[in-house]
C-alpha atoms as a PDB file:
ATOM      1  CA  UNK A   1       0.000   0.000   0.000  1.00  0.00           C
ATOM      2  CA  UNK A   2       1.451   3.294  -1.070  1.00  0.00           C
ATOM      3  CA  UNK A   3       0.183   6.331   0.586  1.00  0.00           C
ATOM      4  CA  UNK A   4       0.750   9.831  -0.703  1.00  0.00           C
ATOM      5  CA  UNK A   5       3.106  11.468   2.362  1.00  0.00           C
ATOM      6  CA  UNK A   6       0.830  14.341   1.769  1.00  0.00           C
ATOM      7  CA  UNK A   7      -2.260  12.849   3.363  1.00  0.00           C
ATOM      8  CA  UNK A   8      -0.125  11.835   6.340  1.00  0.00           C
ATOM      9  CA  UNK A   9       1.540  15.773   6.716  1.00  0.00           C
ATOM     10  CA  UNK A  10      -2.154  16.939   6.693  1.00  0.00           C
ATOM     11  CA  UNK A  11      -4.226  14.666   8.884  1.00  0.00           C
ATOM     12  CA  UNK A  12      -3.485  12.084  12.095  1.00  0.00           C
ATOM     13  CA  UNK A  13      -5.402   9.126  10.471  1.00  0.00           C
ATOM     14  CA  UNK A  14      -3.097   6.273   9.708  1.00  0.00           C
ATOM     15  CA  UNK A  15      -4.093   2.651   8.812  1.00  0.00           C
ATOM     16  CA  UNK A  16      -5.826   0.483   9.766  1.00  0.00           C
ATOM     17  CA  UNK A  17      -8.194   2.990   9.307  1.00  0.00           C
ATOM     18  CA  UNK A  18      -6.952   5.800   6.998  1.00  0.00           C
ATOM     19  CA  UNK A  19      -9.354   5.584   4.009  1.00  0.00           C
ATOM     20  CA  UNK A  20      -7.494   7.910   1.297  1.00  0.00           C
ATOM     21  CA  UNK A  21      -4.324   6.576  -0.600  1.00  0.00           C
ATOM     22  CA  UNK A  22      -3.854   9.569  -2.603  1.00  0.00           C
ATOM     23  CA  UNK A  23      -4.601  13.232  -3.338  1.00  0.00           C
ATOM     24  CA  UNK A  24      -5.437  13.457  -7.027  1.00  0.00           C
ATOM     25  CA  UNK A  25      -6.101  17.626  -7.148  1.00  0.00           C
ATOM     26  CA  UNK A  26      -6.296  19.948  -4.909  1.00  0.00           C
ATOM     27  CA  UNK A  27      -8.104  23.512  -5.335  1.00  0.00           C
ATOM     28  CA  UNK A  28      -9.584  26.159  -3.076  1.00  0.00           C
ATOM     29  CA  UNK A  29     -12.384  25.122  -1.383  1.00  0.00           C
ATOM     30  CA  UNK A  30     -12.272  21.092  -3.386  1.00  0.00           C
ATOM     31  CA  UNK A  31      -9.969  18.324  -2.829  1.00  0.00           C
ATOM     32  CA  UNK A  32      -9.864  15.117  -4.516  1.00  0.00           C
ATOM     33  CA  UNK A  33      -8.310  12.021  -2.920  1.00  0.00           C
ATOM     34  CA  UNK A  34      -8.593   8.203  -4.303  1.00  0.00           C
ATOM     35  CA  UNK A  35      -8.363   4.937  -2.049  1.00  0.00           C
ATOM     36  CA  UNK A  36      -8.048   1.326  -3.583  1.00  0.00           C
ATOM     37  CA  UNK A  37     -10.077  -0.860  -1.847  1.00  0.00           C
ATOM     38  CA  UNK A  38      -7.862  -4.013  -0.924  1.00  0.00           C
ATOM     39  CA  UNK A  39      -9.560  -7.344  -1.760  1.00  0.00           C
ATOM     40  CA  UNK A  40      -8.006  -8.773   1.069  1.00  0.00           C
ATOM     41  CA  UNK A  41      -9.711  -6.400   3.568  1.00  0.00           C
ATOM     42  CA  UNK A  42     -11.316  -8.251   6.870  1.00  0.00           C
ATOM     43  CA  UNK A  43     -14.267  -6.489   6.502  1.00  0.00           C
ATOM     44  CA  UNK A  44     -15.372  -8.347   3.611  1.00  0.00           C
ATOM     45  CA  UNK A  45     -15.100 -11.478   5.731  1.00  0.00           C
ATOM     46  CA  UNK A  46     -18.169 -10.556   7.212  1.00  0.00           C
ATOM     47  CA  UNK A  47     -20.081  -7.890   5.241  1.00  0.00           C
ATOM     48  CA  UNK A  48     -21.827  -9.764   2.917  1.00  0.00           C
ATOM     49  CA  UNK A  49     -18.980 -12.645   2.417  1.00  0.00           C
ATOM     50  CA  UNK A  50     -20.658 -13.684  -0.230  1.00  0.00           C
ATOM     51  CA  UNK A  51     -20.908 -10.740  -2.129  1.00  0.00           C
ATOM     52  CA  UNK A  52     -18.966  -8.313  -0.250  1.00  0.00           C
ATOM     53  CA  UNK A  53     -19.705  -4.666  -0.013  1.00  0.00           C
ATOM     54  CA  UNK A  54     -17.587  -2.016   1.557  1.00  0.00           C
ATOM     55  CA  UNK A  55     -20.249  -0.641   4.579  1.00  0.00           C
ATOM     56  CA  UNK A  56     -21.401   2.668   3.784  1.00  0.00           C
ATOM     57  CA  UNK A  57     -20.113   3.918   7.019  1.00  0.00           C
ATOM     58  CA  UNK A  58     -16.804   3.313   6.027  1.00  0.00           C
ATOM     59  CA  UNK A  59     -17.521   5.252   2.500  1.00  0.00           C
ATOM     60  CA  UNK A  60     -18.956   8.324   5.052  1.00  0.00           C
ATOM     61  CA  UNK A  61     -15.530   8.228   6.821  1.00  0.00           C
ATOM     62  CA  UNK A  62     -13.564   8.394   3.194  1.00  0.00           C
ATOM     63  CA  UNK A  63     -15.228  11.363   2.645  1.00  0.00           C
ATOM     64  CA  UNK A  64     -15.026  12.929   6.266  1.00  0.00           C
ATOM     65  CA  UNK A  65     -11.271  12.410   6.099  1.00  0.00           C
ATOM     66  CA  UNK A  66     -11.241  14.030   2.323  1.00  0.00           C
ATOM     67  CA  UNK A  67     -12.455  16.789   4.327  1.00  0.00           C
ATOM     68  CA  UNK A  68     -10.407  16.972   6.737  1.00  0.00           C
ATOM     69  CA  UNK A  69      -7.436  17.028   3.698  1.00  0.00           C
ATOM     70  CA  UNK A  70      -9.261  19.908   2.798  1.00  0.00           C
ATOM     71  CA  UNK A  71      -9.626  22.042   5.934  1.00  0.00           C
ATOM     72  CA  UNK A  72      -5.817  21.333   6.712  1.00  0.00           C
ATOM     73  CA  UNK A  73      -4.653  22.587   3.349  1.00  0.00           C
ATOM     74  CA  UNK A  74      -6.663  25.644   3.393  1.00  0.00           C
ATOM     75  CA  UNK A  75      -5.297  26.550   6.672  1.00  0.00           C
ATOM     76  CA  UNK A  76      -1.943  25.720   5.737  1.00  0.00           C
ATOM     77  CA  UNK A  77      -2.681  28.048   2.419  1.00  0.00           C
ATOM     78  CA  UNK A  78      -3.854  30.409   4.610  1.00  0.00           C
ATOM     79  CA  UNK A  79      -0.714  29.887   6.925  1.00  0.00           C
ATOM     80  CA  UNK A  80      -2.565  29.670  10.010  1.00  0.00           C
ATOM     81  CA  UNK A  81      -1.285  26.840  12.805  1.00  0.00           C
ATOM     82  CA  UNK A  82      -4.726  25.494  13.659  1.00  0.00           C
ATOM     83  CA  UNK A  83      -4.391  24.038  17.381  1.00  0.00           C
ATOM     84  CA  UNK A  84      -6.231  20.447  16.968  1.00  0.00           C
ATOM     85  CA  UNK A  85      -7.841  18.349  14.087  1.00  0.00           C
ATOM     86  CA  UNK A  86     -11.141  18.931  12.034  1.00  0.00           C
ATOM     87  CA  UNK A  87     -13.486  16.960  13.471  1.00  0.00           C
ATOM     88  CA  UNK A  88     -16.372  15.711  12.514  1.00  0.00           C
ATOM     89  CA  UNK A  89     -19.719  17.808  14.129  1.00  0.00           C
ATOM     90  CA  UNK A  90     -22.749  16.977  12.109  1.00  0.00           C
ATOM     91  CA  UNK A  91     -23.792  14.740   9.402  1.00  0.00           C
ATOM     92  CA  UNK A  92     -26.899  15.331   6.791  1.00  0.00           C
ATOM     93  CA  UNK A  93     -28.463  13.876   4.331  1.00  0.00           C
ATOM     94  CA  UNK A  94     -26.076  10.519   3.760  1.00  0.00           C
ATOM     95  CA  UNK A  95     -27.595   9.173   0.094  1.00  0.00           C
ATOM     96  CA  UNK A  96     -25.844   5.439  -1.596  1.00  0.00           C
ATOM     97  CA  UNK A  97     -26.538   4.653  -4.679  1.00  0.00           C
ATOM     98  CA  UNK A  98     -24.420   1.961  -5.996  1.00  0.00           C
ATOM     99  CA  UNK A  99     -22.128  -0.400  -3.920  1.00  0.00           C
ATOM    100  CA  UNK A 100     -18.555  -0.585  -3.699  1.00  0.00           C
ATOM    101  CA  UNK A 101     -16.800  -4.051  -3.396  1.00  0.00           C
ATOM    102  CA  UNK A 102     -13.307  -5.614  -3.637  1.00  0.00           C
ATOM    103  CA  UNK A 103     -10.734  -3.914  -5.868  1.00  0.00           C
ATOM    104  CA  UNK A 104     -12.438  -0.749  -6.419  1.00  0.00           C
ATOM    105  CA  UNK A 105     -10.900   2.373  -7.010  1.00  0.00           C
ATOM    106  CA  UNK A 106     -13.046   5.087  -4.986  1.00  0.00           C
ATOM    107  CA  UNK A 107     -12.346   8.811  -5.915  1.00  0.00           C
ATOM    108  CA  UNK A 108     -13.807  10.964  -2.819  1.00  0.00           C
ATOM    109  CA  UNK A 109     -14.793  15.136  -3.855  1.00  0.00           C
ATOM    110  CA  UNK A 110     -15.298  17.740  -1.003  1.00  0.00           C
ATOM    111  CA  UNK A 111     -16.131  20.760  -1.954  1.00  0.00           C
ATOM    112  CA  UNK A 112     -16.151  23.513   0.676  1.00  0.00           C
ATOM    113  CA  UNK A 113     -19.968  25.425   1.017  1.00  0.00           C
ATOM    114  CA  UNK A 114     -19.574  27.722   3.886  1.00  0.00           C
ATOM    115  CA  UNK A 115     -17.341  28.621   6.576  1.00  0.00           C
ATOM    116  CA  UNK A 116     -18.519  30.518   9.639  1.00  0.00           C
ATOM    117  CA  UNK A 117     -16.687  31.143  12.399  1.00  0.00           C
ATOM    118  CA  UNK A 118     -14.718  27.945  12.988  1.00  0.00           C
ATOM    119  CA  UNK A 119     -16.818  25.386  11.318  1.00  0.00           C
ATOM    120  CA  UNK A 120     -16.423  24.255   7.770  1.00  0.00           C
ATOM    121  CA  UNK A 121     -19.549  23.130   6.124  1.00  0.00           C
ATOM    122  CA  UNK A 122     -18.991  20.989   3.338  1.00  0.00           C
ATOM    123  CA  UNK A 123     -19.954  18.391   0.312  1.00  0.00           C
ATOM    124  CA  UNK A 124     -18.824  15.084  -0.223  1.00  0.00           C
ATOM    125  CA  UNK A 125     -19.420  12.754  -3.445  1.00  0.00           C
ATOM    126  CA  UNK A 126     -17.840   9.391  -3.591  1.00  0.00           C
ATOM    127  CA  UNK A 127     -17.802   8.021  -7.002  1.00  0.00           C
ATOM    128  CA  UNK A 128     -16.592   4.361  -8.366  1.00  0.00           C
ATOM    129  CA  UNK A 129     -16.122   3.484 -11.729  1.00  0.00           C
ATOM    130  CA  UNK A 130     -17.164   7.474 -12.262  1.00  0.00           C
ATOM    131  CA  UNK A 131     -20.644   7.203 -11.189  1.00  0.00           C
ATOM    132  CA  UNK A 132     -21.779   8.669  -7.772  1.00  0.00           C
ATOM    133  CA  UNK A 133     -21.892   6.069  -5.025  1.00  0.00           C
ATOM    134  CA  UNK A 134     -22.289   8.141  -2.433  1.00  0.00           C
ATOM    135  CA  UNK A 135     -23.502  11.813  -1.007  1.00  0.00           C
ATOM    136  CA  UNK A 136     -23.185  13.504   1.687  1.00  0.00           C
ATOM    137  CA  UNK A 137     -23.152  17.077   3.612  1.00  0.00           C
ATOM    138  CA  UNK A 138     -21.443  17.071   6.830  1.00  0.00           C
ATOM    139  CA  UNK A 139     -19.486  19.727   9.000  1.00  0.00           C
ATOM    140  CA  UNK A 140     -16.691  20.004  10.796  1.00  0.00           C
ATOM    141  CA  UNK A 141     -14.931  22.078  13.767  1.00  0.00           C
ATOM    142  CA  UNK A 142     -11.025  21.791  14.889  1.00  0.00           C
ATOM    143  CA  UNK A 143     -10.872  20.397  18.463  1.00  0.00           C
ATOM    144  CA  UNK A 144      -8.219  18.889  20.595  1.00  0.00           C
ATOM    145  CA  UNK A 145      -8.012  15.939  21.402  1.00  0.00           C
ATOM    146  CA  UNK A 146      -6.642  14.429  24.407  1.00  0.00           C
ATOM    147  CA  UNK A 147      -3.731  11.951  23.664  1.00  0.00           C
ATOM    148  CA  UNK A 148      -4.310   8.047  25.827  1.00  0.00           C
END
């Protein structure tokens, strides 16, 4: 698995459960990231073994971490040391359309909608094989979090 050291500059999510490989563009207010879904992943020993699907949740949280990517390369744009992580503070409207199994290649869009005060309202489409698999609007605030 090669991950893109950029990802891992911007955000604390590491794997087992860091769902972007790759940032494929980056613009103000959109980022683009890709993740290929191993066929060897656990999860399909028990989601549907026998025709395994990647659990929606887990194609929410590829798109919550896109934007985090997102709110962590604006600020660094923007050259301001945010204290904390984006976190995730609400979640709206979740839509799946089409499944996502073994081998895929999932390309995750946020697009930034809003910003007021210090939380980040944004868009997230998850596409595979180019068509939509996934919508979602969701916001986000930086917090601290206390280390174990």
């Amino acid at each position: 698995m090669n991950i893109d050291p950029r990802v891992t500059a911007l955000i604390p999510h590491r794997p087992p459960f860091l769902w972007i490989d790759r940032i494929v563009s980056y613009e103000e207010g959109i980022m683009v990231a890709e993740k290929t879904i191993p066929e060897d992943l656990d999860i399909f020993q028990g989601h549907y073994p026998e025709h395994p699907i990647l659990p929606g949740v887990i194609l929410c949280e590829a798109l919550f971490q896109t934007g985090a990517l997102l709110i962590a390369r604006m600020l660094q744009d923007e050259q301001n040391i945010a204290h904390g992580v984006p976190v995730l503070t609400r979640i709206e409207g979740a839509r799946f359309k089409r499944p996502v199994g073994p081998g895929s290649i999932i390309q995750m869009q946020v697009n930034l909608k809003e910003k007021v005060a210090g939380s980040w309202f944004l868009k997230g489409i998850l596409r595979v094989q180019e068509k939509v698999a996934v919508q979602v609007d969701f916001s986000c605030a930086m917090a601290s979090i206390p280390r174990p």
